[in-house]
N, C-alpha and C. Protein backbone atom coordinates (compact mmCIF):
# COMPACT_ATOMS: atom_id res chain seq x y z
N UNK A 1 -7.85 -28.30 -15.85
CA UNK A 1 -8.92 -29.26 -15.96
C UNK A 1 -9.63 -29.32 -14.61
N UNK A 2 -11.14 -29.09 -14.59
CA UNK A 2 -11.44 -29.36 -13.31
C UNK A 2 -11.52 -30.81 -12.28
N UNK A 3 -11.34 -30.30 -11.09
CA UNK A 3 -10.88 -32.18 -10.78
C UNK A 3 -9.46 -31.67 -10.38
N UNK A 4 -8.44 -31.19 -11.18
CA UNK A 4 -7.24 -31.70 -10.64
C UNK A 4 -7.21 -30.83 -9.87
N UNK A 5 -6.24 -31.59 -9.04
CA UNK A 5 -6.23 -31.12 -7.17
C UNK A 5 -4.49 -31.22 -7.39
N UNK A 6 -3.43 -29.98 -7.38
CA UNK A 6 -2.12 -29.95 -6.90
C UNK A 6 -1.87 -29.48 -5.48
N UNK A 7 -0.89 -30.47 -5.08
CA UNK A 7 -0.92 -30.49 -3.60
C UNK A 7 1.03 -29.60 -3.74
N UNK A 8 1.10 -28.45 -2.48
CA UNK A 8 2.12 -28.17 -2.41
C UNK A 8 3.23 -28.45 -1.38
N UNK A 9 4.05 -28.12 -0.74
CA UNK A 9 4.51 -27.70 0.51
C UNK A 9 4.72 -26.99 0.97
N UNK A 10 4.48 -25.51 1.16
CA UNK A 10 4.04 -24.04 0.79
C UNK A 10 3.48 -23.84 -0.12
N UNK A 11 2.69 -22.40 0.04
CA UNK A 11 2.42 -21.72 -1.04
C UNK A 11 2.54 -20.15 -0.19
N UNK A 12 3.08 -19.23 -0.70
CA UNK A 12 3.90 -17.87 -0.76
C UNK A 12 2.65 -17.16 -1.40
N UNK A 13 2.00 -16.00 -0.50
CA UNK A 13 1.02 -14.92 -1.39
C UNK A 13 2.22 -13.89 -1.59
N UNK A 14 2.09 -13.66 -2.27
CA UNK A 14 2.83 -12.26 -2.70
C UNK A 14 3.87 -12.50 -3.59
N UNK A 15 4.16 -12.15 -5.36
CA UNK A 15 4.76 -12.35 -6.20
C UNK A 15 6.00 -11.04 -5.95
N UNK A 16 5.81 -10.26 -5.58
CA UNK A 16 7.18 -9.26 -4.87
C UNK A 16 8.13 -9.26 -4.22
N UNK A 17 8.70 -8.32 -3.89
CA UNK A 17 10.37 -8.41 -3.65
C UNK A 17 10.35 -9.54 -2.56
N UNK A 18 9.58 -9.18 -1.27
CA UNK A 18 9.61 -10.16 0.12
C UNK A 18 9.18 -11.85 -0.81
N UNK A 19 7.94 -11.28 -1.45
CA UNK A 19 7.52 -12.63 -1.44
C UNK A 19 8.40 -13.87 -2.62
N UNK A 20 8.94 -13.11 -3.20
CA UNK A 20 9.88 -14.06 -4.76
C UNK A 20 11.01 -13.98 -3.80
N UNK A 21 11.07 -13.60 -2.87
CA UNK A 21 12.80 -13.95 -2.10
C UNK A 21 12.50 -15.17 -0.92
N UNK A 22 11.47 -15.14 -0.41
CA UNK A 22 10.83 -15.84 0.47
C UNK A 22 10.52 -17.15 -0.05
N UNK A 23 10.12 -17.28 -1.11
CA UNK A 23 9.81 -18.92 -2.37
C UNK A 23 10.95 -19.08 -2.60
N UNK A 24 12.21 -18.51 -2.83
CA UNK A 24 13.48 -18.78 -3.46
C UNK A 24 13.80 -19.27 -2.38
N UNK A 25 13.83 -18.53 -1.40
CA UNK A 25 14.89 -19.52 0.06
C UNK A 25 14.15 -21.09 0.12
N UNK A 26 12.51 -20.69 0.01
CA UNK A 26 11.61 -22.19 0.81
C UNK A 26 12.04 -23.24 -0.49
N UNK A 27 12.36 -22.88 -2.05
CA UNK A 27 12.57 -23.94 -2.68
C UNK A 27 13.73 -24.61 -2.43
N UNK A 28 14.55 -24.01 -1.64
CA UNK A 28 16.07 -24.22 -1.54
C UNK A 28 15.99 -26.00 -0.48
N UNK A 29 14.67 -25.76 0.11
CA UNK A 29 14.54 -26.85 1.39
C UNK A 29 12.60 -28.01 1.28
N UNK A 30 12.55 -27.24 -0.11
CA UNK A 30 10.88 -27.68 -0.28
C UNK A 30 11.10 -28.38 -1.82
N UNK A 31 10.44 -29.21 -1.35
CA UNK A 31 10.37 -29.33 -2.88
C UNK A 31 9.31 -28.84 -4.08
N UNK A 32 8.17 -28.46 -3.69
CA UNK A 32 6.99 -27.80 -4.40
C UNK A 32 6.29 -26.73 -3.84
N UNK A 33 6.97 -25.71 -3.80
CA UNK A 33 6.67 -24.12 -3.67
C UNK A 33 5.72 -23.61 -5.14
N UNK A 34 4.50 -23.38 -4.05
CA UNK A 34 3.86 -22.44 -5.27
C UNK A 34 3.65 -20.85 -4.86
N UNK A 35 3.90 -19.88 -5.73
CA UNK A 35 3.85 -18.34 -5.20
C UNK A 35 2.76 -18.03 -6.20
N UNK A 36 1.97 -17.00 -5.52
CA UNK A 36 0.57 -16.54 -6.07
C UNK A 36 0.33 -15.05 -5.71
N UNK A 37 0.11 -14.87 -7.08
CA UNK A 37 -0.01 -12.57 -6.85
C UNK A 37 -0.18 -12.39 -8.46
N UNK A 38 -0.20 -11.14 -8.59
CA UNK A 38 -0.34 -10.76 -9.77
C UNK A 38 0.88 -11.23 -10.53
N UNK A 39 1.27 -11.53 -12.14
CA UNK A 39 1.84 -10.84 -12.91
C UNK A 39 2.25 -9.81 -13.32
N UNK A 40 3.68 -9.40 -13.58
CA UNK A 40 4.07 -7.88 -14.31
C UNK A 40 3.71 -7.93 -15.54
N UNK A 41 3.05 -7.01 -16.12
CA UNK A 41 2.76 -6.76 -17.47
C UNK A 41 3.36 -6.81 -18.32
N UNK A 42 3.76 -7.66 -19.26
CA UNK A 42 4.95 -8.01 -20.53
C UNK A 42 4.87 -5.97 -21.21
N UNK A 43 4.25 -5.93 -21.53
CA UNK A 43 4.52 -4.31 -22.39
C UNK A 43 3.17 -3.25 -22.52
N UNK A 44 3.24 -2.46 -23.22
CA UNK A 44 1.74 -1.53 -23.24
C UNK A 44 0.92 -1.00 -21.90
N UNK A 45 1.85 -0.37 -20.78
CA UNK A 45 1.54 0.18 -19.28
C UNK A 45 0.43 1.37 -20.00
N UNK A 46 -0.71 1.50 -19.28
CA UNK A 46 -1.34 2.84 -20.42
C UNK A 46 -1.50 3.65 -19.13
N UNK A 47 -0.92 3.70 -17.82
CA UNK A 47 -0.90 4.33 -16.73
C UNK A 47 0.40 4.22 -16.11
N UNK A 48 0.38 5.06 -15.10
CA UNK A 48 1.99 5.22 -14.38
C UNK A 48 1.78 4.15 -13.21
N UNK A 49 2.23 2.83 -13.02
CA UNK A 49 2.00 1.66 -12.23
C UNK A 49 3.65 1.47 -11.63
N UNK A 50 3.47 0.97 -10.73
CA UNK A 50 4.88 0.31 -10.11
C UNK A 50 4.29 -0.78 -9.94
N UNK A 51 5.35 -2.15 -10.46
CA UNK A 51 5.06 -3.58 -10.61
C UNK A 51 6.73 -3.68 -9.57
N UNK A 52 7.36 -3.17 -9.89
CA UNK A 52 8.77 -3.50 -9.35
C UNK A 52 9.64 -2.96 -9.01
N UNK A 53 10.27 -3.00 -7.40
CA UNK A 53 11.40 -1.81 -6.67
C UNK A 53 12.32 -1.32 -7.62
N UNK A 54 12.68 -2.42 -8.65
CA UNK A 54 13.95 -2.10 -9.05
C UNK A 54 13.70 -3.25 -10.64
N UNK A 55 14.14 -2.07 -11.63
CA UNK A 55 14.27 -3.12 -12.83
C UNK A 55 15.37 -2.98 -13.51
N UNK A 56 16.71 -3.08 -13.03
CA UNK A 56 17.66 -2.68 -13.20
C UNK A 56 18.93 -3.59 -11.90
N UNK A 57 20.00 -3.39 -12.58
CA UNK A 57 21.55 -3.65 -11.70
C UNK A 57 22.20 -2.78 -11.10
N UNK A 58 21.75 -1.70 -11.06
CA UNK A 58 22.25 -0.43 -11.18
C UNK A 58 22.20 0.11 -9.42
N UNK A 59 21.89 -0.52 -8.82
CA UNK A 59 21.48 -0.08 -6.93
C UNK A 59 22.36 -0.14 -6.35
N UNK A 60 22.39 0.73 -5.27
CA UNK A 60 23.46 0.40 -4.21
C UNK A 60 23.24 -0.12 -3.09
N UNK A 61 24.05 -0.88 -2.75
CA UNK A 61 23.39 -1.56 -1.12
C UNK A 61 24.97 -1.40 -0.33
N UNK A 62 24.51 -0.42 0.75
CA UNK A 62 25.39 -0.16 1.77
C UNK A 62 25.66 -0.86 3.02
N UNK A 63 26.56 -1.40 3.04
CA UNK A 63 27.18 -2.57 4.17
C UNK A 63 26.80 -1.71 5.30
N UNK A 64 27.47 -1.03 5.73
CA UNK A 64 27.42 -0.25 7.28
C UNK A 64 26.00 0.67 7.35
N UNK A 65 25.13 0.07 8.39
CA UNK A 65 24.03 0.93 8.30
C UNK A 65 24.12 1.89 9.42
N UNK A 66 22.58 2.29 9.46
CA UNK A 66 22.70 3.39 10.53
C UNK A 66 22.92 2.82 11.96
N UNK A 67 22.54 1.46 12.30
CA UNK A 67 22.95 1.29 13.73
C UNK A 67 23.90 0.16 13.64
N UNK A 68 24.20 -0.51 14.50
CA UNK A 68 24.26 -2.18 14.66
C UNK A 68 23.64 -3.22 14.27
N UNK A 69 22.52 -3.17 14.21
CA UNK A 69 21.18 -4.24 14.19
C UNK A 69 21.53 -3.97 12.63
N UNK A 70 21.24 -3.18 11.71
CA UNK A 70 21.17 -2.91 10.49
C UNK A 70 22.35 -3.29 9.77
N UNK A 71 23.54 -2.76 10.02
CA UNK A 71 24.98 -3.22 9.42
C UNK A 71 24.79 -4.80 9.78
N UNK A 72 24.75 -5.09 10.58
CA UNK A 72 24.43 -7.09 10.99
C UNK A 72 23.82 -7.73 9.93
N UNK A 73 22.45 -7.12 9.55
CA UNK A 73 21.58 -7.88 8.50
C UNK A 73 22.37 -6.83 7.05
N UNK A 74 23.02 -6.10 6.73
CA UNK A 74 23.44 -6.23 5.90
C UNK A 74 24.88 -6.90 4.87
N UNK A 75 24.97 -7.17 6.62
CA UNK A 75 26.19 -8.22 6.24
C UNK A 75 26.27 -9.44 5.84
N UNK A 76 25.11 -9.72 6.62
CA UNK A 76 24.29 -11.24 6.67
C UNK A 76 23.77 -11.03 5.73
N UNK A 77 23.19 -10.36 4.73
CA UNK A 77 22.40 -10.40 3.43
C UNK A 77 23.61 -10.51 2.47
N UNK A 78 24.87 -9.82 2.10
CA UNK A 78 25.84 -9.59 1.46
C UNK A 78 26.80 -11.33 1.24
N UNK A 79 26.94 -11.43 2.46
CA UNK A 79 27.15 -12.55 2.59
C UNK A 79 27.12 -14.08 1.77
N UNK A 80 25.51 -13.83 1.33
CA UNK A 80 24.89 -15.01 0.44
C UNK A 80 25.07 -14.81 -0.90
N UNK A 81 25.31 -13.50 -1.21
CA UNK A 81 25.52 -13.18 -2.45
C UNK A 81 26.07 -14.18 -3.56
N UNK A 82 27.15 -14.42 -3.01
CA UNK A 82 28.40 -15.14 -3.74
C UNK A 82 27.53 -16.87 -4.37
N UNK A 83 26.72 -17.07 -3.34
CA UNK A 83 26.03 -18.28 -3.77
C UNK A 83 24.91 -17.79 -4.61
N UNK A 84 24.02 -16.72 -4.36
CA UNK A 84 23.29 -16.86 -5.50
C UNK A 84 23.77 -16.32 -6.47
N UNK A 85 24.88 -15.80 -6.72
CA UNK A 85 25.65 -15.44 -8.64
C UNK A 85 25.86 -17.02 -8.67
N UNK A 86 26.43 -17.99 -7.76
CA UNK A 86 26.90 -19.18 -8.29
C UNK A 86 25.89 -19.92 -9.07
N UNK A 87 24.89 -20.14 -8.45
CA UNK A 87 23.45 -20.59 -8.39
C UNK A 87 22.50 -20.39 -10.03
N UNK A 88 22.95 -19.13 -9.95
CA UNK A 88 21.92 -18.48 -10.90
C UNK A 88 22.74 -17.72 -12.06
N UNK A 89 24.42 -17.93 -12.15
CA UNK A 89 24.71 -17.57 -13.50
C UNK A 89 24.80 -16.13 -13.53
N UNK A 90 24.37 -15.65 -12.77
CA UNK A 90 24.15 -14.23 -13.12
C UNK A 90 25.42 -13.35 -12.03
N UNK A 91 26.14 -12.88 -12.62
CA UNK A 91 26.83 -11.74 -11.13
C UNK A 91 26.26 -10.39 -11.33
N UNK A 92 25.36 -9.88 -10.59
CA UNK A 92 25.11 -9.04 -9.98
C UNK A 92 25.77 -8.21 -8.42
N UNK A 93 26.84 -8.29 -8.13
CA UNK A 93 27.71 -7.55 -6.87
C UNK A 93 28.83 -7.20 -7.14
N UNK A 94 29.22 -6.00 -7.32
CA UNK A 94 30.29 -5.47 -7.63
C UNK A 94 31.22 -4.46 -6.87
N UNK A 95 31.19 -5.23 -5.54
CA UNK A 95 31.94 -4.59 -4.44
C UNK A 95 32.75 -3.18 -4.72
N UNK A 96 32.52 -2.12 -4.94
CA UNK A 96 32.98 -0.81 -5.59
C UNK A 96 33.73 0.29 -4.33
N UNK A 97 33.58 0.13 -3.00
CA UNK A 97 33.52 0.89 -2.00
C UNK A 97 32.65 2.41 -2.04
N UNK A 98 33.17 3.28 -1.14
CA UNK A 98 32.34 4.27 -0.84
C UNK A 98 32.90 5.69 -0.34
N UNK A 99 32.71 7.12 -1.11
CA UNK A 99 33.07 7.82 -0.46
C UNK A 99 32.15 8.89 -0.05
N UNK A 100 31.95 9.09 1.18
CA UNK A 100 31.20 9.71 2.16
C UNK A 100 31.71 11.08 2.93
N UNK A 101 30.87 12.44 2.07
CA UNK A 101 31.17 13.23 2.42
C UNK A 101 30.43 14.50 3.03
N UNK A 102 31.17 14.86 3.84
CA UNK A 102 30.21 15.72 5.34
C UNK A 102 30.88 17.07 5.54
N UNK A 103 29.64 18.46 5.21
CA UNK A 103 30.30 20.07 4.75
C UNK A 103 31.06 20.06 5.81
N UNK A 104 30.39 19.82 7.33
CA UNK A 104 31.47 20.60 8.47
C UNK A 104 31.92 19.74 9.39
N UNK A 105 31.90 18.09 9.00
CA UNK A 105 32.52 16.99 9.96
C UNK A 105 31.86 16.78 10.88
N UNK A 106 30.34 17.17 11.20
CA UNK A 106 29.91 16.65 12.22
C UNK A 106 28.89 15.76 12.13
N UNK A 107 28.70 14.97 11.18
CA UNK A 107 27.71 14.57 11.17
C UNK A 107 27.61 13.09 11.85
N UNK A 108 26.54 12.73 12.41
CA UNK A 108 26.42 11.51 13.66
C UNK A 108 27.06 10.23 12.93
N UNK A 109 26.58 10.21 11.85
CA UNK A 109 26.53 8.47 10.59
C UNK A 109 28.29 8.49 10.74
N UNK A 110 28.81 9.95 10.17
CA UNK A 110 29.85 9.33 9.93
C UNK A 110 30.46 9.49 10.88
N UNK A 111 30.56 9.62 12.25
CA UNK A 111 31.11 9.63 13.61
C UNK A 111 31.10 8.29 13.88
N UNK A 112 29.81 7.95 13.63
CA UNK A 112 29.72 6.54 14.09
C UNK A 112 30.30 5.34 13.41
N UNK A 113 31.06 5.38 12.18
CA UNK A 113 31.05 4.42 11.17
C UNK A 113 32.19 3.64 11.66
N UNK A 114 33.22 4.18 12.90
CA UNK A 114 34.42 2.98 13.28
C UNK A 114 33.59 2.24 13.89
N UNK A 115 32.77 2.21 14.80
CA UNK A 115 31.60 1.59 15.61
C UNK A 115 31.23 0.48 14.76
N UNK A 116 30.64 0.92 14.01
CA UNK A 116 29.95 -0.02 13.28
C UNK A 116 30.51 -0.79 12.22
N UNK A 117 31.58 -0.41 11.79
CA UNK A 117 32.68 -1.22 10.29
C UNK A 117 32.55 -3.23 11.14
């Protein structure tokens, strides 16, 4: 209706991965988060489009990265997990481990991986 005026406490551009993770944390401490971007298309794509990184459970996310800085924030990301399955009903993390294999043993990543565990 014109006239009405909604007032927020944020508002989030970007309906994507950064930006729907970025409204999820600010609702956690806001009380009226609005996020603004396109819509994904319910069905009938008549072109080859990417709306979304991932539409699926099916990904892997590797704890130990390539440096320090990286294994840190993936720990720190892993971390929260447990609250948002609580949160949201849904378990998505299925801690599986990893086996990592190298033709002639020299390779830097996995030299480095006591470093970084």
């Amino acid at each position: 209706m014109p006239g009405d005026v909604q007032q927020y406490d944020c508002i989030v551009i970007g309906k994507g991965l950064i930006g729907s993770a970025a409204a999820r944390y600010l609702k956690s401490s806001l009380n009226r988060v609005a996020i603004i971007g396109p819509d994904e298309p319910i069905h009938n794509l008549s072109k080859a489009q990417v709306f979304a990184s991932h539409y699926d459970q099916s990904r892997v996310q590797r704890v130990i990265g390539i440096d320090p800085v990286w294994t840190l924030l993936n720990k720190k990301s892993t971390s929260h997990y447990p609250k948002l399955e609580a949160e949201s009903g849904i378990q998505f993390h299925y801690a599986v481990g990893c086996l990592y294999v190298t033709p002639d043993g020299k390779d830097n990543y996995l030299k480095n991986l006591p470093n970084q565990a």
